[in-house]
N, C-alpha and C. Protein backbone atom coordinates (compact mmCIF):
# COMPACT_ATOMS: atom_id res chain seq x y z
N UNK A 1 104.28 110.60 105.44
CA UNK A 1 105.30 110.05 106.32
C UNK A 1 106.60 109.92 105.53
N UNK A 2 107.92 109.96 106.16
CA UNK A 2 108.77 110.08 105.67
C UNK A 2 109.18 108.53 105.40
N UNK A 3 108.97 107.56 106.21
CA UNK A 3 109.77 106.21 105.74
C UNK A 3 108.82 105.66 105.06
N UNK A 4 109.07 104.23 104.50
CA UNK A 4 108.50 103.77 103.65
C UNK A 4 107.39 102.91 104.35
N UNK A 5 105.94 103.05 104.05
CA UNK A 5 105.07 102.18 104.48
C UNK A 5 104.98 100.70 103.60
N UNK A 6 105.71 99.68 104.45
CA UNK A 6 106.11 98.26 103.79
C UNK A 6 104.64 97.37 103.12
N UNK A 7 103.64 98.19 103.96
CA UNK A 7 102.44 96.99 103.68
C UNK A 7 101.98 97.84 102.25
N UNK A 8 102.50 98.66 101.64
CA UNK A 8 102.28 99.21 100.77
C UNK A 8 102.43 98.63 99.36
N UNK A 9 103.56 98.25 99.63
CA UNK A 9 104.59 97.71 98.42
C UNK A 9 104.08 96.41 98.11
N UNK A 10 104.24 96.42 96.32
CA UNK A 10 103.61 94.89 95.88
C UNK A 10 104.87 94.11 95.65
N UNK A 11 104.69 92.80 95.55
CA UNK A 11 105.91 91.92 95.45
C UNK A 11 106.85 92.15 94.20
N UNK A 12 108.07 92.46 93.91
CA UNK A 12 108.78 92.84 92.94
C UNK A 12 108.24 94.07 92.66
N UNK A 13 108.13 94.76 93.22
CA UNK A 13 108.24 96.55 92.68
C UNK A 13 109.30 97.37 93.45
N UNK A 14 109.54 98.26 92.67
CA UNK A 14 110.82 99.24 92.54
C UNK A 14 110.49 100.47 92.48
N UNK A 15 110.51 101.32 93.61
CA UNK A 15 110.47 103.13 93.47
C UNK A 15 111.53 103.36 94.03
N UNK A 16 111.55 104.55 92.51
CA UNK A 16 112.45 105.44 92.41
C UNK A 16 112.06 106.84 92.54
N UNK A 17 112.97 107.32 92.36
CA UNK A 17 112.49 108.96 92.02
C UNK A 17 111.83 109.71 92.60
N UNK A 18 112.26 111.03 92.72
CA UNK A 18 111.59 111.90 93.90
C UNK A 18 112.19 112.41 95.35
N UNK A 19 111.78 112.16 96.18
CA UNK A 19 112.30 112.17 97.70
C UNK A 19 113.25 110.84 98.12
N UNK A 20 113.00 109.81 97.19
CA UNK A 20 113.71 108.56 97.67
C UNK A 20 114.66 108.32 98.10
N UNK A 21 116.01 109.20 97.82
CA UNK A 21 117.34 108.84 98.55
C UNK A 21 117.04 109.67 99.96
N UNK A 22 115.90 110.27 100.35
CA UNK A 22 115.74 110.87 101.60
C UNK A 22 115.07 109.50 102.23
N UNK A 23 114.20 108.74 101.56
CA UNK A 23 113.24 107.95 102.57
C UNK A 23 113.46 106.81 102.76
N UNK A 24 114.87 106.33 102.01
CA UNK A 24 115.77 105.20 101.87
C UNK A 24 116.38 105.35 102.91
N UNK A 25 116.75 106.22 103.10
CA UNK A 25 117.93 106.65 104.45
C UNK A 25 116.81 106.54 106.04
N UNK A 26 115.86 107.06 105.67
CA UNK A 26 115.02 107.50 106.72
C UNK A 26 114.44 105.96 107.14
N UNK A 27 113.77 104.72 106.36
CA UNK A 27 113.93 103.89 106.49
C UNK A 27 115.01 103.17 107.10
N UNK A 28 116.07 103.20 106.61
CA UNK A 28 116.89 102.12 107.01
C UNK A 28 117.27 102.79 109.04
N UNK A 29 117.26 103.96 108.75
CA UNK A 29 117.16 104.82 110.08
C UNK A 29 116.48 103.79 111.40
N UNK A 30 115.32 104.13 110.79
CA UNK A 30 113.73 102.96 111.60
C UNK A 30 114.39 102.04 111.73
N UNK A 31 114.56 100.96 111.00
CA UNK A 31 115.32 99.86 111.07
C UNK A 31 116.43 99.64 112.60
N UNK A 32 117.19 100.52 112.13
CA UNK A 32 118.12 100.14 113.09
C UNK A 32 117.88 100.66 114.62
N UNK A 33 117.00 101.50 114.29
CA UNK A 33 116.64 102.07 115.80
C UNK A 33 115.68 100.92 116.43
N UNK A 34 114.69 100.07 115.26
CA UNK A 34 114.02 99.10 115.56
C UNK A 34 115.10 97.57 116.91
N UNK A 35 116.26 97.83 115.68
CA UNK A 35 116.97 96.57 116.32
C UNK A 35 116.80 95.71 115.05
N UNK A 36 116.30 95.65 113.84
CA UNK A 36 116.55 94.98 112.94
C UNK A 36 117.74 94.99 112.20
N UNK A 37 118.61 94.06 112.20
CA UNK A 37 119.65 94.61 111.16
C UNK A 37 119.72 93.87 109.83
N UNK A 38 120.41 94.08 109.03
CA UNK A 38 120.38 93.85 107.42
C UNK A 38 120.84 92.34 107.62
N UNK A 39 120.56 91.47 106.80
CA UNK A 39 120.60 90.26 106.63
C UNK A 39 121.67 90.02 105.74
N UNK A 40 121.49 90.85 104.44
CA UNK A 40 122.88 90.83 103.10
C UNK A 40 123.67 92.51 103.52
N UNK A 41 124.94 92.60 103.28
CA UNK A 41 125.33 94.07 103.12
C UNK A 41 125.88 94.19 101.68
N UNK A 42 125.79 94.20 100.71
CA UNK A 42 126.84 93.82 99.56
C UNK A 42 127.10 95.46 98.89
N UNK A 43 128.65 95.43 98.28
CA UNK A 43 128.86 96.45 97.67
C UNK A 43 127.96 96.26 95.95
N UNK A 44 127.64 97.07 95.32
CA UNK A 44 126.98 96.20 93.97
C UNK A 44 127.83 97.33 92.86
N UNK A 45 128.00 97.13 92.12
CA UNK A 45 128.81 98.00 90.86
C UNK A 45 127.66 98.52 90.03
N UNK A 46 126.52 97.22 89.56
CA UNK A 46 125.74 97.22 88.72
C UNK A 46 124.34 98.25 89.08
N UNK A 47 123.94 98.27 90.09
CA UNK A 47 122.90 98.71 90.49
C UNK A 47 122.63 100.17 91.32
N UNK A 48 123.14 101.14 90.65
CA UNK A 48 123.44 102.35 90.96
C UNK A 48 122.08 102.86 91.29
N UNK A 49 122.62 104.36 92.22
CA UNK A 49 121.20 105.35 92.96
C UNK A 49 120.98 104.80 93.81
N UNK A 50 119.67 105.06 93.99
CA UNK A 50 118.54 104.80 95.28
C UNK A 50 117.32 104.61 94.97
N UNK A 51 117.00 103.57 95.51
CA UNK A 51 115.83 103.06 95.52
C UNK A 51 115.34 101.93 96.74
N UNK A 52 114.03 101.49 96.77
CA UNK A 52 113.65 100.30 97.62
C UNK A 52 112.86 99.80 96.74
N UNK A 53 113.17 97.87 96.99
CA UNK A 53 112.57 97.07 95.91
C UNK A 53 112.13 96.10 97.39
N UNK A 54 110.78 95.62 96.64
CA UNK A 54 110.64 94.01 97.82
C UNK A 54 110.69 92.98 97.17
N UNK A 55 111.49 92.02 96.63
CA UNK A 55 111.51 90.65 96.28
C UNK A 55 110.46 89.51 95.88
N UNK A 56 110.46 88.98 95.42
CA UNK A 56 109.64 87.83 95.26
C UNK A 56 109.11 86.85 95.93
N UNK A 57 110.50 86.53 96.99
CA UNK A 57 110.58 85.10 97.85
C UNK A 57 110.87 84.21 97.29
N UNK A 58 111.15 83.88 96.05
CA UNK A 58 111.76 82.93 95.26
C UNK A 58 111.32 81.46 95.88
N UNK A 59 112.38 80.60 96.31
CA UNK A 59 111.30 79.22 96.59
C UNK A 59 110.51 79.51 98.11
N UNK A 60 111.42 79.62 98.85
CA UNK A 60 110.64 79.93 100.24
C UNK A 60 109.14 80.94 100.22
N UNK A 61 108.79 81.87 99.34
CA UNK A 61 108.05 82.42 99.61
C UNK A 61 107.92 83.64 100.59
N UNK A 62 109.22 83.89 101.27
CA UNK A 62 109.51 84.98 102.35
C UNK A 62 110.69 86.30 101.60
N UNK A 63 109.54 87.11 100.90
CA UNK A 63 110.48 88.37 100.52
C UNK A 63 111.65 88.58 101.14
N UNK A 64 112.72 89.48 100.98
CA UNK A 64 113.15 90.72 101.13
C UNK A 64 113.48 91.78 101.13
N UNK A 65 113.29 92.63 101.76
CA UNK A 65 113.36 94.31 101.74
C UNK A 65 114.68 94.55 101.47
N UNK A 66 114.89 95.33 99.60
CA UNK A 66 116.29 95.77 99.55
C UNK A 66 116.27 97.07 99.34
N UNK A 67 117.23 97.90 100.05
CA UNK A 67 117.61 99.09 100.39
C UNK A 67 118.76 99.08 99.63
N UNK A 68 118.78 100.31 98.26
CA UNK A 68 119.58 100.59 97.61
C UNK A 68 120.29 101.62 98.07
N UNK A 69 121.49 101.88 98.41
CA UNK A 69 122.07 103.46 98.52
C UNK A 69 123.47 103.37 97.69
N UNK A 70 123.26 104.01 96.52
CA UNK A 70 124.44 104.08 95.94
C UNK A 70 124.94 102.97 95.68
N UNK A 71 126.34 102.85 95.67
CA UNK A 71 126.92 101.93 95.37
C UNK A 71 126.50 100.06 96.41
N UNK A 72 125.62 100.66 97.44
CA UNK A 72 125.82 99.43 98.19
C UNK A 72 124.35 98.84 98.23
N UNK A 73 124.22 98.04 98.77
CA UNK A 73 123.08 97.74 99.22
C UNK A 73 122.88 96.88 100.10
N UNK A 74 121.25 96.75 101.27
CA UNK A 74 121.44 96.00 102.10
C UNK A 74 119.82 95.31 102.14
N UNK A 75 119.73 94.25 102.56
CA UNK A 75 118.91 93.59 102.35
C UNK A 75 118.18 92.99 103.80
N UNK A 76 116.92 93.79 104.28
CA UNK A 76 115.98 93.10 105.26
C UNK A 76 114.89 91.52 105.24
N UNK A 77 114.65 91.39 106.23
CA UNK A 77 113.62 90.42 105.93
C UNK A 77 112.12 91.00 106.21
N UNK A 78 111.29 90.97 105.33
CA UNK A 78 110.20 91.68 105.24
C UNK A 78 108.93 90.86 105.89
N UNK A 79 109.34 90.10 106.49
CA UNK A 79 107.78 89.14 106.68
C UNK A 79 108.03 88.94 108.73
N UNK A 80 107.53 88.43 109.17
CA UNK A 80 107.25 87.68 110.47
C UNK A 80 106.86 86.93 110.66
N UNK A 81 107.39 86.32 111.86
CA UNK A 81 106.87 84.71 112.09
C UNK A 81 106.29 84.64 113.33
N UNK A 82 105.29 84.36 113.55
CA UNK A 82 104.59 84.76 115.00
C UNK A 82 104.55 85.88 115.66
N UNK A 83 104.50 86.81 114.83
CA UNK A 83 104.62 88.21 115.36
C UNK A 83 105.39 89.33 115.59
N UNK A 84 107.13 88.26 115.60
CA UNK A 84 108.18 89.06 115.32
C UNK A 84 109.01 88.71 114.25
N UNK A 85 109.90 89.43 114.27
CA UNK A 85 111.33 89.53 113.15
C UNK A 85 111.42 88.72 113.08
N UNK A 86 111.79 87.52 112.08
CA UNK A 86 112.90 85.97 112.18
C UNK A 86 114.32 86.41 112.49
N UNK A 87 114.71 87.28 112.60
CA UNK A 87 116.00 87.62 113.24
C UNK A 87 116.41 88.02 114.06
N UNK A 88 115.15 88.20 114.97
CA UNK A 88 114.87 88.30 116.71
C UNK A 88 114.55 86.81 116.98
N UNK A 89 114.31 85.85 116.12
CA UNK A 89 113.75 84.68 116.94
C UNK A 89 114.96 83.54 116.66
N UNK A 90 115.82 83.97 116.19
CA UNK A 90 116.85 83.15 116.40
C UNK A 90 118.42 83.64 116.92
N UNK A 91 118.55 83.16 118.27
CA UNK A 91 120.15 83.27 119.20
C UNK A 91 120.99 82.80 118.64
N UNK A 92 120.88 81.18 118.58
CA UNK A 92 122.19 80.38 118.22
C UNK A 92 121.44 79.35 116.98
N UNK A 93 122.34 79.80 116.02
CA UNK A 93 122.04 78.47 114.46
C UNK A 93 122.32 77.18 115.05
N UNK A 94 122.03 75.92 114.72
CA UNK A 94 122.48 75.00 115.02
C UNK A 94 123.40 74.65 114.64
N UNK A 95 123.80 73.30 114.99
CA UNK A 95 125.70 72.56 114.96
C UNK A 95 125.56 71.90 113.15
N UNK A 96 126.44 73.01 112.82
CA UNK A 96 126.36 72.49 111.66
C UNK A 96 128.34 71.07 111.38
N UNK A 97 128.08 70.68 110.69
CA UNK A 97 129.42 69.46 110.21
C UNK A 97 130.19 70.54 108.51
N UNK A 98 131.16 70.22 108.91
CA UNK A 98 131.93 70.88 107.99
C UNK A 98 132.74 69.48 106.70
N UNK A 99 132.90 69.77 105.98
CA UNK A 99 133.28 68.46 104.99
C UNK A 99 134.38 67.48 105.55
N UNK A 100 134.90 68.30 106.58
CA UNK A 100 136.08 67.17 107.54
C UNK A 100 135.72 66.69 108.49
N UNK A 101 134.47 66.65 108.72
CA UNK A 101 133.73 66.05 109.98
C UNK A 101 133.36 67.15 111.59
N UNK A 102 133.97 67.94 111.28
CA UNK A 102 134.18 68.64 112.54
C UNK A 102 132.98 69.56 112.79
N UNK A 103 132.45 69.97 114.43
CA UNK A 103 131.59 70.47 113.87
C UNK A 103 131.51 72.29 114.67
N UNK A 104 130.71 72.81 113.91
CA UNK A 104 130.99 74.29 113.76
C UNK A 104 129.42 74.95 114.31
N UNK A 105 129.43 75.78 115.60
CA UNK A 105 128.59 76.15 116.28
C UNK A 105 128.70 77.99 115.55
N UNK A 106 127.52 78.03 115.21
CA UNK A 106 127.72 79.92 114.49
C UNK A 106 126.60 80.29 115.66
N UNK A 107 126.91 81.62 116.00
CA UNK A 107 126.12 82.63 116.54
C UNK A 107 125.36 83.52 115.98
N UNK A 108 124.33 84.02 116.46
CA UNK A 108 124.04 85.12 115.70
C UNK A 108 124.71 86.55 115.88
N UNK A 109 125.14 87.26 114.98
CA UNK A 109 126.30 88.05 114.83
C UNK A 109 125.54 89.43 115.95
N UNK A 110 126.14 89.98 116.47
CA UNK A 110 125.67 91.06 117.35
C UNK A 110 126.17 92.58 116.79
């Protein structure tokens, strides 16, 4: 198969090499045709090529899927919560307070 099979991958591992800047692309492809979109987009200087890494989860315990291309990279959420995406299961963040008291309603970005 051309994209990457996720249940594959162990926590903190990194492939490179080979077909990968084809199945990086072909992945992130799936993705968006899924309706998932990237959680981080960041340009990176340091972390050149192509590759896909899955994360640790650090305190939470909920990886993420990072998609290297070149100079950029973008970052999925790799896990589910009752069956779907956590980024299908949330519309509107709650009312957050800003340090002047005021308070600030965020959406989820479309």
């Amino acid at each position: 198969m051309i994209t990457f099979n996720l249940n594959n991958i162990a926590r903190g591992e990194t492939i490179k090499g080979g077909f990968t800047p084809i199945r990086v692309l072909a992945t992130a492809l799936s993705f968006y045709l899924k309706g998932n979109k990237p959680v981080i987009h960041r340009k990176n200087p340091l972390d050149k090529g192509f590759f896909i890494r899955l994360g640790n989860g650090g305190k939470s315990g909920e990886p993420l899927l990072r998609l290297n291309f070149g100079n950029s990279y973008s970052c999925f959420q790799a896990y589910d919560r009752n069956g779907y995406s956590r980024i299908n299961q949330n519309g509107i963040v709650r009312h957050k307070r800003k340090a002047n008291g005021t308070k600030l309603t965020q959406r989820l970005a479309s």
